[in-house]
N, C-alpha and C. Protein backbone atom coordinates (compact mmCIF):
# COMPACT_ATOMS: atom_id res chain seq x y z
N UNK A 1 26.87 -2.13 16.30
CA UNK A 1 26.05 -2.62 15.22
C UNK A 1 25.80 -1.49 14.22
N UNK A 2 26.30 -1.86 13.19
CA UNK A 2 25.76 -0.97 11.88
C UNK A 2 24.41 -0.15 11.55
N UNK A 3 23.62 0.31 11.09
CA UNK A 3 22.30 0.82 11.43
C UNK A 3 22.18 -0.04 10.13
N UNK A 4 20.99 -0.28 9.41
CA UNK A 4 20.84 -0.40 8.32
C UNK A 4 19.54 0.83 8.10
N UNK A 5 20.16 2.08 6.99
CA UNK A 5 19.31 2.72 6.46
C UNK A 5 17.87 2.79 6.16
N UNK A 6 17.48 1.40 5.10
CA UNK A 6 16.45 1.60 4.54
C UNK A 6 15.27 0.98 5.76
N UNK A 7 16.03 0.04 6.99
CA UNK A 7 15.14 -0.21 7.91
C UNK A 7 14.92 0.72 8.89
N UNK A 8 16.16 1.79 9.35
CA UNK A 8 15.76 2.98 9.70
C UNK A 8 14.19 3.95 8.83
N UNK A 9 14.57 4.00 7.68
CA UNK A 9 13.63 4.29 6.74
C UNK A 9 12.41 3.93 7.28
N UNK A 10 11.92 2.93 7.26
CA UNK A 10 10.78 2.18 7.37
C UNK A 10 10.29 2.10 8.41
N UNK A 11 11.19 2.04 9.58
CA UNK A 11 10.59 1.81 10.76
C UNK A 11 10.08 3.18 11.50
N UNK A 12 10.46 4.96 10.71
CA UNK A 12 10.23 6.02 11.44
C UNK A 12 8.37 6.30 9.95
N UNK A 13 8.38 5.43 9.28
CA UNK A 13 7.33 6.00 8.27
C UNK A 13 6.39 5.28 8.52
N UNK A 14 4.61 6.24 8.84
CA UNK A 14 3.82 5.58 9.27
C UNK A 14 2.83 4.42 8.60
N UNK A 15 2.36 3.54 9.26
CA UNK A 15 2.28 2.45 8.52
C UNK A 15 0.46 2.30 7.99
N UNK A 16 0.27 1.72 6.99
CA UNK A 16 -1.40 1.96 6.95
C UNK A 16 -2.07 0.80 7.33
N UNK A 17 -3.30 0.96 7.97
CA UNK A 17 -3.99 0.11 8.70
C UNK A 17 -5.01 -0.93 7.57
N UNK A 18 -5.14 0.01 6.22
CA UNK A 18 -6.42 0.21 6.06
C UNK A 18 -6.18 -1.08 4.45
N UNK A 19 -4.51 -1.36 4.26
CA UNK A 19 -4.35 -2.46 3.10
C UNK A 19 -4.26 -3.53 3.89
N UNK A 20 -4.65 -4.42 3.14
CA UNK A 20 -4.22 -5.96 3.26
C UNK A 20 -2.79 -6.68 3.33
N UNK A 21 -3.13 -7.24 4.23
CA UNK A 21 -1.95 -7.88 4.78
C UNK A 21 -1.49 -9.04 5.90
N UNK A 22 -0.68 -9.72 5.86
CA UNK A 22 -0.97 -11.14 6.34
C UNK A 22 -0.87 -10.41 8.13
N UNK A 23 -0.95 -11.55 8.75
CA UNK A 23 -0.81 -11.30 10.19
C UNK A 23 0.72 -11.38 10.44
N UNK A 24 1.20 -10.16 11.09
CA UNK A 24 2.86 -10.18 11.77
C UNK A 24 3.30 -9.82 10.60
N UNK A 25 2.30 -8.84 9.90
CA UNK A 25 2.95 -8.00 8.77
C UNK A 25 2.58 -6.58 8.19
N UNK A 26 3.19 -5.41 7.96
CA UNK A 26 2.59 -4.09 8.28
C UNK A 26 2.72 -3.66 6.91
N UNK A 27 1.79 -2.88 6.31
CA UNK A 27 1.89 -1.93 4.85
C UNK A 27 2.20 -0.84 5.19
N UNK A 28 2.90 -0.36 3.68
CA UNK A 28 3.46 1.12 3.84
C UNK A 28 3.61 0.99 2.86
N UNK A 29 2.79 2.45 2.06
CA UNK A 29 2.88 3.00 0.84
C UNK A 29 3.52 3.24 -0.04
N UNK A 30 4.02 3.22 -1.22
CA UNK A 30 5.32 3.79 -2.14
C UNK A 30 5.16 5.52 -1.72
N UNK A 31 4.61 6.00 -1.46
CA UNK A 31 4.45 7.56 -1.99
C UNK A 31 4.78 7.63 -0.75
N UNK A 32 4.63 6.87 0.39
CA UNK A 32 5.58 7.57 1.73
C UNK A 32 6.49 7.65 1.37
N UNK A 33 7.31 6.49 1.13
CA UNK A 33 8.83 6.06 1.05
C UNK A 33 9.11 7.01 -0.43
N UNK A 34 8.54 7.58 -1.03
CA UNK A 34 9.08 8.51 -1.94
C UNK A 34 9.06 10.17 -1.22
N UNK A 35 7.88 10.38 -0.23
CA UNK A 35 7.96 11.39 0.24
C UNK A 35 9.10 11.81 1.18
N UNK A 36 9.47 10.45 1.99
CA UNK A 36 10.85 10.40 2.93
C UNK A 36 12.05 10.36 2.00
N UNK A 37 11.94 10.40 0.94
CA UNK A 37 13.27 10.97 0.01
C UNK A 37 13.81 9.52 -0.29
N UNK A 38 13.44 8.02 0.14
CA UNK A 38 13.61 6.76 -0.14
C UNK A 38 13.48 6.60 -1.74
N UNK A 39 14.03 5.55 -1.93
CA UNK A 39 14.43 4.94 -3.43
C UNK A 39 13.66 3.79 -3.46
N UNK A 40 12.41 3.97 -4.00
CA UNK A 40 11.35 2.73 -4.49
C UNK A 40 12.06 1.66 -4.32
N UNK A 41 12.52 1.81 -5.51
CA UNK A 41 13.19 0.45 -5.93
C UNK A 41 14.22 -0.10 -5.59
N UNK A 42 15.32 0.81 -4.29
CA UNK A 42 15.79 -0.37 -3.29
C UNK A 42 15.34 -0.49 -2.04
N UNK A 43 14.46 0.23 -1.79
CA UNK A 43 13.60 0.10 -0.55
C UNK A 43 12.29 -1.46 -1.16
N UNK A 44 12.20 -1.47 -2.27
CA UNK A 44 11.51 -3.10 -3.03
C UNK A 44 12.05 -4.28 -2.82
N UNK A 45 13.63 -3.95 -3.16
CA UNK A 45 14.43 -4.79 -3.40
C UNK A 45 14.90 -5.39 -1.60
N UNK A 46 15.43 -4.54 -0.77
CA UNK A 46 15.71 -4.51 0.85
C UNK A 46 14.50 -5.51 1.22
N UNK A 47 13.24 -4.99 0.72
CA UNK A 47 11.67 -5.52 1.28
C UNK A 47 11.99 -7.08 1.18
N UNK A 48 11.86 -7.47 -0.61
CA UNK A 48 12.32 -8.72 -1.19
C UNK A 48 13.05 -9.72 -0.28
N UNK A 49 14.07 -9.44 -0.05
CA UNK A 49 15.13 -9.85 0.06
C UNK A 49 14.91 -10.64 1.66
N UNK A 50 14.29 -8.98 2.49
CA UNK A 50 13.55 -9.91 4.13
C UNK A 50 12.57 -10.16 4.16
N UNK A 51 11.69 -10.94 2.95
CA UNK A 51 10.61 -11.74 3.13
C UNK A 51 9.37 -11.05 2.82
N UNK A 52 9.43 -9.79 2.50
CA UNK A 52 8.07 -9.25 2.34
C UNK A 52 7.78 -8.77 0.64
N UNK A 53 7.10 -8.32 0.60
CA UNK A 53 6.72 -8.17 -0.66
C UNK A 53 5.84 -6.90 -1.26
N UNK A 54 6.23 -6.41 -2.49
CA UNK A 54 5.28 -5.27 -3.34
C UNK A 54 4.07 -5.19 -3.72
N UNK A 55 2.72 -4.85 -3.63
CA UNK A 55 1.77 -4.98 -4.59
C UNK A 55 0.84 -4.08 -4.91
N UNK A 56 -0.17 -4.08 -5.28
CA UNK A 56 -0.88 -3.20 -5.68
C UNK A 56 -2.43 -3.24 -5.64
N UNK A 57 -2.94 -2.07 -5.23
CA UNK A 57 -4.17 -1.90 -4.68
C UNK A 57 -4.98 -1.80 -6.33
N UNK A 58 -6.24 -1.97 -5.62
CA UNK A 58 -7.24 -1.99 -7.22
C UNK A 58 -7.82 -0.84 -7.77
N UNK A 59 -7.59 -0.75 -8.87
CA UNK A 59 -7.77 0.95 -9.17
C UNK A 59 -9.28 1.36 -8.80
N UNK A 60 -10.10 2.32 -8.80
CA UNK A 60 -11.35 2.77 -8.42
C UNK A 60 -11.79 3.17 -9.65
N UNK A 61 -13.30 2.73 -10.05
CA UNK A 61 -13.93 3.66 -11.12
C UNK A 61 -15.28 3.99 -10.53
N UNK A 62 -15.46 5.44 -10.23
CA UNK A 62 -16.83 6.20 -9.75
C UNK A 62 -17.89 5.81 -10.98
N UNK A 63 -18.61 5.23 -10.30
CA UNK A 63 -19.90 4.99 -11.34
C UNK A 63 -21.10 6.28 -11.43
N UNK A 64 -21.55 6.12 -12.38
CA UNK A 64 -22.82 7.13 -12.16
C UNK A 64 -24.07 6.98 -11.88
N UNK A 65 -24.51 7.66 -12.33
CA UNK A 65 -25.99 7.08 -11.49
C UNK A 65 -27.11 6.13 -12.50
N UNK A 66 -26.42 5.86 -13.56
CA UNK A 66 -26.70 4.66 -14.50
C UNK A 66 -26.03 3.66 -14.52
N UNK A 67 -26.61 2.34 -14.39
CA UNK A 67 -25.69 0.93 -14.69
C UNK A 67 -24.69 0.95 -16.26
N UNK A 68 -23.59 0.68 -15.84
CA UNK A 68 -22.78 0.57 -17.01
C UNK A 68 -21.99 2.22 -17.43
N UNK A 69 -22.54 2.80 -16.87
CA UNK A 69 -21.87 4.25 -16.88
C UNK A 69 -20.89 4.43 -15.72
N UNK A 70 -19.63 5.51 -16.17
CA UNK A 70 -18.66 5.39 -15.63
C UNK A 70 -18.47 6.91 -15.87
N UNK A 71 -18.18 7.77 -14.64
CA UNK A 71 -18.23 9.31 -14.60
C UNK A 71 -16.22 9.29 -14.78
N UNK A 72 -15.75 10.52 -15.21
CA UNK A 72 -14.71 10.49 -16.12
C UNK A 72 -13.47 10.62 -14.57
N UNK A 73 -13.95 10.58 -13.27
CA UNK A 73 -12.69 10.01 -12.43
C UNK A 73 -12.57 8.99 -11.94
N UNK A 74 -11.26 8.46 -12.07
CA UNK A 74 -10.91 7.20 -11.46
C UNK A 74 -9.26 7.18 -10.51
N UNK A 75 -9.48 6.69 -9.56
CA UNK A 75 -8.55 6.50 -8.91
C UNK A 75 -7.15 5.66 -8.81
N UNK A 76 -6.54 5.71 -9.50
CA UNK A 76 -5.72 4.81 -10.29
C UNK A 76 -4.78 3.59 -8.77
N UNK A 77 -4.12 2.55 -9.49
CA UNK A 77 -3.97 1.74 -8.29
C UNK A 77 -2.30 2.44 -7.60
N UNK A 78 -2.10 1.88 -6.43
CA UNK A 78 -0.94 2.57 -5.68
C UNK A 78 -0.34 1.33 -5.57
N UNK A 79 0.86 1.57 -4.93
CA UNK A 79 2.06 0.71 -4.78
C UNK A 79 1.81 0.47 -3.43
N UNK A 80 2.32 -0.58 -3.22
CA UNK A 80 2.75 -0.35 -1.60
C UNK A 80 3.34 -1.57 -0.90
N UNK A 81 4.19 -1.15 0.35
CA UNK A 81 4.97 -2.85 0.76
C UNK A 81 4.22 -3.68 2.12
N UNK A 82 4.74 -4.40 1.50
CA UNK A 82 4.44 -5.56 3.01
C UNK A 82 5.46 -6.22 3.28
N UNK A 83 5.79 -5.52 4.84
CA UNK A 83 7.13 -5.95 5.56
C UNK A 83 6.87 -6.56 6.56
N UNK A 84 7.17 -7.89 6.83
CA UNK A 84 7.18 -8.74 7.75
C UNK A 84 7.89 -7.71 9.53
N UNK A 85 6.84 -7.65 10.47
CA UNK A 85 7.01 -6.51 11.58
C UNK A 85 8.57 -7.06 12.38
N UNK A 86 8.53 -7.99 12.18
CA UNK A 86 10.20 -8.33 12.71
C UNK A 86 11.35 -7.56 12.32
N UNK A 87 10.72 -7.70 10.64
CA UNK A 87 12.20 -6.76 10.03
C UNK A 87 12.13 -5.61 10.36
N UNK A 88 11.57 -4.74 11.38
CA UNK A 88 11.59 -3.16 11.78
C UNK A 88 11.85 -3.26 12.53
N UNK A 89 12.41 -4.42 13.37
CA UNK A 89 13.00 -4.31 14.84
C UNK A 89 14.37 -4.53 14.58
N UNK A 90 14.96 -4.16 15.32
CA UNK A 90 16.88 -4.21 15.76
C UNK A 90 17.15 -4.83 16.74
C-alpha cells in the first residue's frame, strides 16, 4: 500500500482539544501544518476532498477597563482543519 503523505502529515501533528468540532472529528491548526513544512493549501484541498473542512476561529479584542473601549491588542483569527478521525487511520 502506497503511504499517502499529507495523511502521514496529519496523523504524526498534534491535534487541539480546545476548537470546535463535530464528534469523530479532530482539529489541527494551519501554523502546525506550516511548521511541519506542509502546504496549506494542499493539505485544505486533501482535507476537502475526505470530508472535512477549513475554518476559522474568532478574532479577540482585549477590552479595557471602560465599556466601549478597546486597548490597542488583538488577537487576530487562525486557520485551522477539521478532519474526520477515520481519515488518519490506514
Amino acid at each position: 500500500m502506497v503511504e499517502d503523505p499529507i495523511r502521514a502529515l496529519l496523523s504524526r501533528l498534534p491535534k487541539s482539544s480546545m476548537l470546535p468540532r463535530p464528534a469523530g472529528a479532530v482539529a489541527i491548526t494551519r501554523s502546525r501544518v506550516v511548521e511541519a513544512g506542509g502546504d496549506p493549501d494542499t493539505v485544505a484541498a486533501w482535507i476537502e476532498s475526505h470530508g472535512g473542512s477549513v475554518q476559522r476561529t474568532r478574532p479577540i479584542k482585549s477590552r479595557g477597563l471602560r465599556p466601549g473601549r478597546y486597548v490597542a491588542r488583538e488577537v487576530p483569527a487562525e486557520a485551522f482543519y477539521v478532519v474526520p478521525r477515520d481519515e488518519l487511520s490506514e
